[in-house]
PDB file of N, CA and C in Angstrom:
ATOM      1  N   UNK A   1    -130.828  42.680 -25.377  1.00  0.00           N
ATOM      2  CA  UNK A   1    -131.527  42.217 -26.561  1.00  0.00           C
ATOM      3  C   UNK A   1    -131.760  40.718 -26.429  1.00  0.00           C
ATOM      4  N   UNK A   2    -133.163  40.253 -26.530  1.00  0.00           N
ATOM      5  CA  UNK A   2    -133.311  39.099 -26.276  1.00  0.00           C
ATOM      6  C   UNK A   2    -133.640  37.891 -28.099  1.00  0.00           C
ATOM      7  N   UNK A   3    -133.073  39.090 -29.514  1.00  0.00           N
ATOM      8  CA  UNK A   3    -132.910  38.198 -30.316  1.00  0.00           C
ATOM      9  C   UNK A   3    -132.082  38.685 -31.034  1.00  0.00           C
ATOM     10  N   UNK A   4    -130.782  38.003 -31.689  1.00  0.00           N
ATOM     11  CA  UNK A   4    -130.327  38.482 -32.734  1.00  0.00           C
ATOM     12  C   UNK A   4    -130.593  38.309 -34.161  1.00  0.00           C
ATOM     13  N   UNK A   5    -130.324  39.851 -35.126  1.00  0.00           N
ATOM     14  CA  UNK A   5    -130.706  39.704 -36.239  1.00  0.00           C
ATOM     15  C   UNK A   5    -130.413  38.476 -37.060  1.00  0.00           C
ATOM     16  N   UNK A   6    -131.502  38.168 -37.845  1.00  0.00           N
ATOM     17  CA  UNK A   6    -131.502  37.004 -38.706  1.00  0.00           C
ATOM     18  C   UNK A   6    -131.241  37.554 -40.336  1.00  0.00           C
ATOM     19  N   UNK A   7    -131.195  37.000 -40.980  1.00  0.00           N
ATOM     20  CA  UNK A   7    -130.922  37.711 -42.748  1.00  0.00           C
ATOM     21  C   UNK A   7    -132.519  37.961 -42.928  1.00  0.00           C
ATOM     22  N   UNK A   8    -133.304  37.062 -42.124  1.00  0.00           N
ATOM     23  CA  UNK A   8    -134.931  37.451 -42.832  1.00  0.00           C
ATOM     24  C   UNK A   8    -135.731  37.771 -42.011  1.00  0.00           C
ATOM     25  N   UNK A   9    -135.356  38.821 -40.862  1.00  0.00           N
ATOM     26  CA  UNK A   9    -135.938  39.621 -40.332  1.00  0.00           C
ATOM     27  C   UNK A   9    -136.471  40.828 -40.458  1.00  0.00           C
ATOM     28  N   UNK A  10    -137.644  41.279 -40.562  1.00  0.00           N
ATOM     29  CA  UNK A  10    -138.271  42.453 -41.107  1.00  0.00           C
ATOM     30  C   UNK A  10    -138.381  42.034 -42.181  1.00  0.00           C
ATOM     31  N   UNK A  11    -138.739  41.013 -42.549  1.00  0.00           N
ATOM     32  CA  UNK A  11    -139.195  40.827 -44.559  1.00  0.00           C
ATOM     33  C   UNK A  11    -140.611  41.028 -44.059  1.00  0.00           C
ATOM     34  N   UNK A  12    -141.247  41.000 -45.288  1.00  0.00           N
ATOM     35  CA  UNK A  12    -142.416  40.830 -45.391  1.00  0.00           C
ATOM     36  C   UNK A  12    -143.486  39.552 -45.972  1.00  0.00           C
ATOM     37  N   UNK A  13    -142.525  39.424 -46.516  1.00  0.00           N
ATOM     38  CA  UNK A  13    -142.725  38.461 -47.602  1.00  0.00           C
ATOM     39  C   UNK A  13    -141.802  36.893 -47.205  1.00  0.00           C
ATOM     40  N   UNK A  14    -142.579  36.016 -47.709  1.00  0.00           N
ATOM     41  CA  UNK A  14    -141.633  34.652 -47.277  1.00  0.00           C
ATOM     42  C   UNK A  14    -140.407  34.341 -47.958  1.00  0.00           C
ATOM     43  N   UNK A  15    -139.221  34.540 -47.279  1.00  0.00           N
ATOM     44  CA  UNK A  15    -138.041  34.873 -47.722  1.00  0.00           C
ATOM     45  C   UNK A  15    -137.022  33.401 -47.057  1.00  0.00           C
ATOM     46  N   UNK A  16    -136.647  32.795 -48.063  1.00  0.00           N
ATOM     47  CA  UNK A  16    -136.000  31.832 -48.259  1.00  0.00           C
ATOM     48  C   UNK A  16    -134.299  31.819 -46.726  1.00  0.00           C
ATOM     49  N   UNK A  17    -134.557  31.033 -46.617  1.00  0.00           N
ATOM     50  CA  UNK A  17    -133.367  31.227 -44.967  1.00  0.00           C
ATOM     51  C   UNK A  17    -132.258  30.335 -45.894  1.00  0.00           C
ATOM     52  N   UNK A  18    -131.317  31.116 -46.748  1.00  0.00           N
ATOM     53  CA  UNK A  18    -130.200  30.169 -46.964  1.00  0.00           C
ATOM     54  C   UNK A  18    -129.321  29.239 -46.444  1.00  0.00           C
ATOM     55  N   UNK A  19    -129.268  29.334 -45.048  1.00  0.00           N
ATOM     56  CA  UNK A  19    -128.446  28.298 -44.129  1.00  0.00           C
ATOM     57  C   UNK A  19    -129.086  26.678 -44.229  1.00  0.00           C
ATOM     58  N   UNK A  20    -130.536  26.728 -44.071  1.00  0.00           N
ATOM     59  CA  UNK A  20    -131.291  25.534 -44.729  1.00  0.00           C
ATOM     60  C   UNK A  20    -130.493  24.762 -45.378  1.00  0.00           C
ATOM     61  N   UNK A  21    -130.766  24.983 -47.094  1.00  0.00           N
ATOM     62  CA  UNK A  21    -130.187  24.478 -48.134  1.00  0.00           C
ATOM     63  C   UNK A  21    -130.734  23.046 -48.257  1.00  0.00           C
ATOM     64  N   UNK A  22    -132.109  23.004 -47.790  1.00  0.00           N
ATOM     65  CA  UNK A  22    -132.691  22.008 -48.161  1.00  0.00           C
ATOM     66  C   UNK A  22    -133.897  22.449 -48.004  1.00  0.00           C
ATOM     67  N   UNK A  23    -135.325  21.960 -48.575  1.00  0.00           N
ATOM     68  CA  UNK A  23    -136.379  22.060 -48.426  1.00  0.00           C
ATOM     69  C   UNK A  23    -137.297  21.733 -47.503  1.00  0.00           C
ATOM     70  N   UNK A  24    -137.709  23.026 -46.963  1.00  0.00           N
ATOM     71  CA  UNK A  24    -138.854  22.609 -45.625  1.00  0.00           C
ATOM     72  C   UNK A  24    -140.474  21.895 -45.441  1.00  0.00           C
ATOM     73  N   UNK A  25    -139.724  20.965 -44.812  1.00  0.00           N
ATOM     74  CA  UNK A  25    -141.398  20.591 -44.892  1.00  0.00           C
ATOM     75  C   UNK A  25    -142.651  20.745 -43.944  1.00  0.00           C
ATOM     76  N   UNK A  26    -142.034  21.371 -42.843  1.00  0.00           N
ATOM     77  CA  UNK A  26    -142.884  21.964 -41.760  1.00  0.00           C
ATOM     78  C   UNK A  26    -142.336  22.937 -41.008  1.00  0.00           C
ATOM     79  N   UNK A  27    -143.030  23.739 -40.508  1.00  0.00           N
ATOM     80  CA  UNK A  27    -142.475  25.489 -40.010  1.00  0.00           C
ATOM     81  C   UNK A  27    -142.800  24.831 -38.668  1.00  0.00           C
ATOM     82  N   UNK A  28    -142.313  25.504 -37.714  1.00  0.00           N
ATOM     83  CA  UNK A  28    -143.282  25.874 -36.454  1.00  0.00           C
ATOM     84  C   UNK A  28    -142.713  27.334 -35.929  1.00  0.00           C
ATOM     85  N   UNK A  29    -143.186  28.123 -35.350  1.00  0.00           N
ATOM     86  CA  UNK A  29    -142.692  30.004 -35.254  1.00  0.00           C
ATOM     87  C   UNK A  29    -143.455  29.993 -33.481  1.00  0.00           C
ATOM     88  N   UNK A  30    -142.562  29.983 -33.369  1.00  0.00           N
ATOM     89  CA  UNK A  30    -143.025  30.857 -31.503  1.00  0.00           C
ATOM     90  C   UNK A  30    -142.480  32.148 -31.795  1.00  0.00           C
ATOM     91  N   UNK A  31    -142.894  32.710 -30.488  1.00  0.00           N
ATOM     92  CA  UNK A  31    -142.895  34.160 -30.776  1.00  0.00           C
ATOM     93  C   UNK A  31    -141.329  34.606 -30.869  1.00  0.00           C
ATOM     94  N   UNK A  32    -140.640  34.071 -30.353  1.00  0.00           N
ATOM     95  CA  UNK A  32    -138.660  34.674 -30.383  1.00  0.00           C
ATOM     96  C   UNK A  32    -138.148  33.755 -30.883  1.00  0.00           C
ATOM     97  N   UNK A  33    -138.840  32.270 -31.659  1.00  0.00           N
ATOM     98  CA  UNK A  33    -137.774  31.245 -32.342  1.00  0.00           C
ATOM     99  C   UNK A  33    -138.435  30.495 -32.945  1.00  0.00           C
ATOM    100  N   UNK A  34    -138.191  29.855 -34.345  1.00  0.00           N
ATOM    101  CA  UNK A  34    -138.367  28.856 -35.536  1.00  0.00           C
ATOM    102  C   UNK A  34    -137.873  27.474 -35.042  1.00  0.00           C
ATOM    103  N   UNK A  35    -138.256  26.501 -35.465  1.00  0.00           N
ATOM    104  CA  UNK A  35    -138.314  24.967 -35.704  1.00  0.00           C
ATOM    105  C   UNK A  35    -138.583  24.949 -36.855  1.00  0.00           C
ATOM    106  N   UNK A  36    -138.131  24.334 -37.716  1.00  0.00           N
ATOM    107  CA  UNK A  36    -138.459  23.576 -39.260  1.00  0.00           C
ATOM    108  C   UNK A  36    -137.869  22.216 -39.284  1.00  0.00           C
ATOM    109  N   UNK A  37    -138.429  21.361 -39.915  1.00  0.00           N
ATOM    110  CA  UNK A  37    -138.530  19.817 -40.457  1.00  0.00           C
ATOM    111  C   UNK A  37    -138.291  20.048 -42.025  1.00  0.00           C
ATOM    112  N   UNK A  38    -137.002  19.172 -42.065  1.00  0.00           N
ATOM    113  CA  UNK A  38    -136.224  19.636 -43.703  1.00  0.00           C
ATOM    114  C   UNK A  38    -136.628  18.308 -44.299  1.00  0.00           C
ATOM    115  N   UNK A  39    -136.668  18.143 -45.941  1.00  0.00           N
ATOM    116  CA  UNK A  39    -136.984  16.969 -46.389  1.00  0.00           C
ATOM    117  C   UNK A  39    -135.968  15.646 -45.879  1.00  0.00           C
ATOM    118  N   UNK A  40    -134.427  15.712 -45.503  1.00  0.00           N
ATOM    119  CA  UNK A  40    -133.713  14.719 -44.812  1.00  0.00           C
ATOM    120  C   UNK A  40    -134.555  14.660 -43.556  1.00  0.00           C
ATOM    121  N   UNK A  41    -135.480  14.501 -42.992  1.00  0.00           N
ATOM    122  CA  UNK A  41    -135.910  14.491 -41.779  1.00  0.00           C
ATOM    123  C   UNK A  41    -135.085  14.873 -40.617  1.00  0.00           C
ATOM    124  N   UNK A  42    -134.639  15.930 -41.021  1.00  0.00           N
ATOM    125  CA  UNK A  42    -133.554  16.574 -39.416  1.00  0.00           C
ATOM    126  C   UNK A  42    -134.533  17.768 -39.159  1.00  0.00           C
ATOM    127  N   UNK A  43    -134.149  18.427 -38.137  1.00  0.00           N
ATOM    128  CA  UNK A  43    -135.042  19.290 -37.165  1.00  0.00           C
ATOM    129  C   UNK A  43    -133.847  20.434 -37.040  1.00  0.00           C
ATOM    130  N   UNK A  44    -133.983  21.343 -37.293  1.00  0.00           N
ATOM    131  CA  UNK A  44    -133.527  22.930 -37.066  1.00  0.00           C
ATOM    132  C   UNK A  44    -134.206  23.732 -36.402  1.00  0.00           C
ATOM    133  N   UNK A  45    -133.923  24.621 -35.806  1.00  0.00           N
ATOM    134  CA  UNK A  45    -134.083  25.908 -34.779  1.00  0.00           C
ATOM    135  C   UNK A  45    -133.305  26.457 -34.444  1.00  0.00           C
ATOM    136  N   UNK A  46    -133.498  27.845 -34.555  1.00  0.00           N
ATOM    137  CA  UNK A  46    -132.730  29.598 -34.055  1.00  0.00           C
ATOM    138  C   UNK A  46    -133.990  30.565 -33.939  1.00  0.00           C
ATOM    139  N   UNK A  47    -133.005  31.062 -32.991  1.00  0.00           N
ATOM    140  CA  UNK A  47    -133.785  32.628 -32.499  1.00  0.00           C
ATOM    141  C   UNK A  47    -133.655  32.751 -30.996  1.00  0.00           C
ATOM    142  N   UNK A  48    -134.170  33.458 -30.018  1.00  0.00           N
ATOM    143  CA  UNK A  48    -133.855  33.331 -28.898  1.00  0.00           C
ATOM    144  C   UNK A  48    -134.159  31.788 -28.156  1.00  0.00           C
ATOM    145  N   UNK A  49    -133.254  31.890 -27.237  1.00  0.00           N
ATOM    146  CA  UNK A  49    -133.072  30.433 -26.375  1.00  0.00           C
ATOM    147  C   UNK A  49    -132.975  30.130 -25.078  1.00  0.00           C
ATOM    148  N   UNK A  50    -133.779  31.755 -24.762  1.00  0.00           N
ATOM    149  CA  UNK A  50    -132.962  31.872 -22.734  1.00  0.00           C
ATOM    150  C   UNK A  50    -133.539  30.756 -21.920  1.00  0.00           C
ATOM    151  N   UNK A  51    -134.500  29.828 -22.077  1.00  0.00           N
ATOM    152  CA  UNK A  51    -135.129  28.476 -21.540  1.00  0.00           C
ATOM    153  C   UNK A  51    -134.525  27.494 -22.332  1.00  0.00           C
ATOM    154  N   UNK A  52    -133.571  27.530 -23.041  1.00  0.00           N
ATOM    155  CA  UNK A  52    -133.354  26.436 -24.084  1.00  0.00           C
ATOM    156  C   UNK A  52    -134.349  25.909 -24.854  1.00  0.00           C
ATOM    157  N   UNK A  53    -135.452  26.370 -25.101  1.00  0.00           N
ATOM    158  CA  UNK A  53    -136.253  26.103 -26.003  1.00  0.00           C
ATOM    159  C   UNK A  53    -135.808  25.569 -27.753  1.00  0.00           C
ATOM    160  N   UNK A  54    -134.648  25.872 -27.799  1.00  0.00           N
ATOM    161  CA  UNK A  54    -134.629  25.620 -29.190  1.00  0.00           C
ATOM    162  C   UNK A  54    -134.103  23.893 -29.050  1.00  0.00           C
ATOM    163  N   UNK A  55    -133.983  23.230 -27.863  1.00  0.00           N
ATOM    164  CA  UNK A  55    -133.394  21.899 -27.398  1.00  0.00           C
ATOM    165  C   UNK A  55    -132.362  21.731 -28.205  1.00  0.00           C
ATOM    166  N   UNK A  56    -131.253  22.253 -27.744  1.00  0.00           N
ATOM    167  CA  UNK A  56    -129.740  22.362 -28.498  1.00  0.00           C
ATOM    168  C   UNK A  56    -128.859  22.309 -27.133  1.00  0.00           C
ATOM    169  N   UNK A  57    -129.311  22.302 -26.046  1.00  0.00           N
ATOM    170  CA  UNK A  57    -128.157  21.775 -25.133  1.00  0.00           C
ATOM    171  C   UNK A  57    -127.467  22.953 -24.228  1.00  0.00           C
ATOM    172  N   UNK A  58    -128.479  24.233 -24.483  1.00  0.00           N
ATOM    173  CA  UNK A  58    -127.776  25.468 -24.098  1.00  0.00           C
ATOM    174  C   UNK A  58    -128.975  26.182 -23.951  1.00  0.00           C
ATOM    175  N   UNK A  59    -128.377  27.323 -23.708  1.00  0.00           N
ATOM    176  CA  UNK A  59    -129.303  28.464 -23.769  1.00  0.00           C
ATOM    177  C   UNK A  59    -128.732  29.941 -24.290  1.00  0.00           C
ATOM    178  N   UNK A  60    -128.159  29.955 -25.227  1.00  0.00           N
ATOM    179  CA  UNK A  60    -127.377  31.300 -25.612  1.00  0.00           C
ATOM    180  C   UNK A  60    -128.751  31.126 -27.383  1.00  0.00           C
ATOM    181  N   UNK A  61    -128.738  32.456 -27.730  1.00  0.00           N
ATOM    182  CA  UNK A  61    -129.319  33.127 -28.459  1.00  0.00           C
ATOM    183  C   UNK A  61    -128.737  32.541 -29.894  1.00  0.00           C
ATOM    184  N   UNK A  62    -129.545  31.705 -30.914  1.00  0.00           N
ATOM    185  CA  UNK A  62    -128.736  31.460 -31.930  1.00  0.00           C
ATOM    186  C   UNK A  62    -129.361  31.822 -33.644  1.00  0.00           C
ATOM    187  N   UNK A  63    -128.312  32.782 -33.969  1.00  0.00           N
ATOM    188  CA  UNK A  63    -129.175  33.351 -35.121  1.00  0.00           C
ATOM    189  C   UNK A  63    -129.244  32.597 -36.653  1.00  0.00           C
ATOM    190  N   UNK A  64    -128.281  31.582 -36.304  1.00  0.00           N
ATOM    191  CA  UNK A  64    -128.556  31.130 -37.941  1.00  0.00           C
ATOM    192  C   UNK A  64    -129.136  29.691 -37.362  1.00  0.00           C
ATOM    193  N   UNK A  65    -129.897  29.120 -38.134  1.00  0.00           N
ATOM    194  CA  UNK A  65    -130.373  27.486 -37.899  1.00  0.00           C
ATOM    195  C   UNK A  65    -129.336  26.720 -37.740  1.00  0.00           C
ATOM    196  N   UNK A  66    -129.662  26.015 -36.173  1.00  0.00           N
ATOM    197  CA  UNK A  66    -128.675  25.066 -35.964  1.00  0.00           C
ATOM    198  C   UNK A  66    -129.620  23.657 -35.758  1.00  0.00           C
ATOM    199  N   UNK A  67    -128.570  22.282 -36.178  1.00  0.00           N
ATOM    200  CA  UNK A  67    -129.885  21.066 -36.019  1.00  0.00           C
ATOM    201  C   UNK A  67    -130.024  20.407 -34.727  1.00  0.00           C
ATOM    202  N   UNK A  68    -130.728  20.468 -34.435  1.00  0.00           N
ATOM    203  CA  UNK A  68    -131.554  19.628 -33.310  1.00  0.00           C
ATOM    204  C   UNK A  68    -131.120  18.077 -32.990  1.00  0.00           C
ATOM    205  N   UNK A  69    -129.731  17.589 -32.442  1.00  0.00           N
ATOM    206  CA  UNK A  69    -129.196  16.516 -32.867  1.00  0.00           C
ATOM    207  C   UNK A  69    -129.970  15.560 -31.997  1.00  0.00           C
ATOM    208  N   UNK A  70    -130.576  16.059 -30.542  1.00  0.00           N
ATOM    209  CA  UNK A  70    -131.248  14.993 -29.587  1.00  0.00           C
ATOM    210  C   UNK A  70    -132.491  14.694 -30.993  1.00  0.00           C
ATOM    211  N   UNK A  71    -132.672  15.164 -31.644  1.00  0.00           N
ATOM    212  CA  UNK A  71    -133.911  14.777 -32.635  1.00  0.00           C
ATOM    213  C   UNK A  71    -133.421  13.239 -34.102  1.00  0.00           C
ATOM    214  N   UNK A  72    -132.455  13.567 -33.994  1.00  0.00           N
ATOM    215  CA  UNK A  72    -131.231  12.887 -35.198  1.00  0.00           C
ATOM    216  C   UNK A  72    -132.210  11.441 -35.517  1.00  0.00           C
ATOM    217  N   UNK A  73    -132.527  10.228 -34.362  1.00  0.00           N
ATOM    218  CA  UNK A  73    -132.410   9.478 -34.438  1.00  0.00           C
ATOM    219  C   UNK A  73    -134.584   9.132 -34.953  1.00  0.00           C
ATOM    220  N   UNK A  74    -135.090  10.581 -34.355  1.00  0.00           N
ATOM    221  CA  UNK A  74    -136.342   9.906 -34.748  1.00  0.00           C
ATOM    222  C   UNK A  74    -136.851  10.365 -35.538  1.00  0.00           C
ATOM    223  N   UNK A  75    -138.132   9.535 -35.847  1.00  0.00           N
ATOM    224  CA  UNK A  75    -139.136   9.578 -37.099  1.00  0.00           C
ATOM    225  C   UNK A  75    -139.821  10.600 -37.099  1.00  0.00           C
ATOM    226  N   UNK A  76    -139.637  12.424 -37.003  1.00  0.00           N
ATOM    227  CA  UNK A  76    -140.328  13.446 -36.966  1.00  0.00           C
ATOM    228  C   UNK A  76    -140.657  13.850 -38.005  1.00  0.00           C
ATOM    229  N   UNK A  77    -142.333  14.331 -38.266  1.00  0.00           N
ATOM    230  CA  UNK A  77    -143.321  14.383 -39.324  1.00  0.00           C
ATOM    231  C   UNK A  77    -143.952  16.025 -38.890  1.00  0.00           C
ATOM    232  N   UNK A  78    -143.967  16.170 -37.960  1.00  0.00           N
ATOM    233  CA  UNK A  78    -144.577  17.587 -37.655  1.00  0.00           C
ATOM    234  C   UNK A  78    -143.777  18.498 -36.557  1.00  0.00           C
ATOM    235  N   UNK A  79    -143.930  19.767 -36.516  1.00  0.00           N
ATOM    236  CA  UNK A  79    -143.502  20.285 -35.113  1.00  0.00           C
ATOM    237  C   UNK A  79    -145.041  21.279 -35.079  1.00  0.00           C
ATOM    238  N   UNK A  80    -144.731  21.344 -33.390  1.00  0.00           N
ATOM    239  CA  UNK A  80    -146.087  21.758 -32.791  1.00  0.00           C
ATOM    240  C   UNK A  80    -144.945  22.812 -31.797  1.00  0.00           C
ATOM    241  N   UNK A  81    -145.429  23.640 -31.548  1.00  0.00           N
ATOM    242  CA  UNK A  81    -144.943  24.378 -30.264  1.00  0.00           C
ATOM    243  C   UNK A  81    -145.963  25.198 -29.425  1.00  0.00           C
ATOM    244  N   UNK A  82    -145.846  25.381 -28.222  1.00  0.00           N
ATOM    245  CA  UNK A  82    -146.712  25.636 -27.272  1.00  0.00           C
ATOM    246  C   UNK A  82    -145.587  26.276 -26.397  1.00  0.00           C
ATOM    247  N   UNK A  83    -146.075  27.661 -25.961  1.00  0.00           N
ATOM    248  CA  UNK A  83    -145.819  28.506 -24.373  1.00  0.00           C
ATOM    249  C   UNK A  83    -146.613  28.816 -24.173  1.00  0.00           C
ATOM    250  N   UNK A  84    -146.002  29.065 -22.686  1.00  0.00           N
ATOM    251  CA  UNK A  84    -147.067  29.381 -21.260  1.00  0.00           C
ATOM    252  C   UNK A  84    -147.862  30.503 -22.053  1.00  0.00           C
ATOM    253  N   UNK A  85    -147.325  31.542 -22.443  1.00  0.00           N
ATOM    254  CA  UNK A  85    -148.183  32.603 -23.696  1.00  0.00           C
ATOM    255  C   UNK A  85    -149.491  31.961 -24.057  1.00  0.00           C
ATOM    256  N   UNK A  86    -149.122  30.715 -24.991  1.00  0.00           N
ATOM    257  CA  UNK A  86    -150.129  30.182 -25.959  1.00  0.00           C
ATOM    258  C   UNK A  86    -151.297  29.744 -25.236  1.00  0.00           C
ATOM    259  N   UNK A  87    -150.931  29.212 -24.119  1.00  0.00           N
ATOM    260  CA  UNK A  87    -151.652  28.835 -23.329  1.00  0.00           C
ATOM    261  C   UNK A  87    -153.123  29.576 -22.970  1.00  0.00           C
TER     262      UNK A  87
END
């Protein structure tokens, strides 16, 4: 299995990710993992990670939002994501 279940997987509907606990101000969704930009300007991501894509320092599969600490120090306003896929 290359994702583990999340609490808001299979919704349909836009369903609030309680681990947050702050308000999002930008999404970004690749196809196996989330990025969001919270109003404290920190950076979160979970979901699969086998390239380390979620830039957390690893590569193991992470299902609840963890923060993005190489991000901690800068001024981030948007997330963009791009794979070889998108391409």
């Amino acid at each position: 299995m290359y994702f583990i279940q999340t609490e808001v997987e299979g919704q349909k509907v836009p369903t609030m990710v309680r681990a947050l606990r702050h308000r999002v101000i930008d999404v970004s969704m690749g196809k196996h993992h989330t990025a969001v930009i919270l109003e404290l300007g920190t950076v979160w991501a979970f979901g699969r990670n086998l390239e380390g894509q979620l830039g957390v320092g690893e590569t193991k599969p992470v299902n609840a939002p963890v923060e993005v600490k190489s991000m901690a120090k800068e001024n981030i306003v948007v997330i963009i994501q791009e794979t070889l896929d998108d391409v």
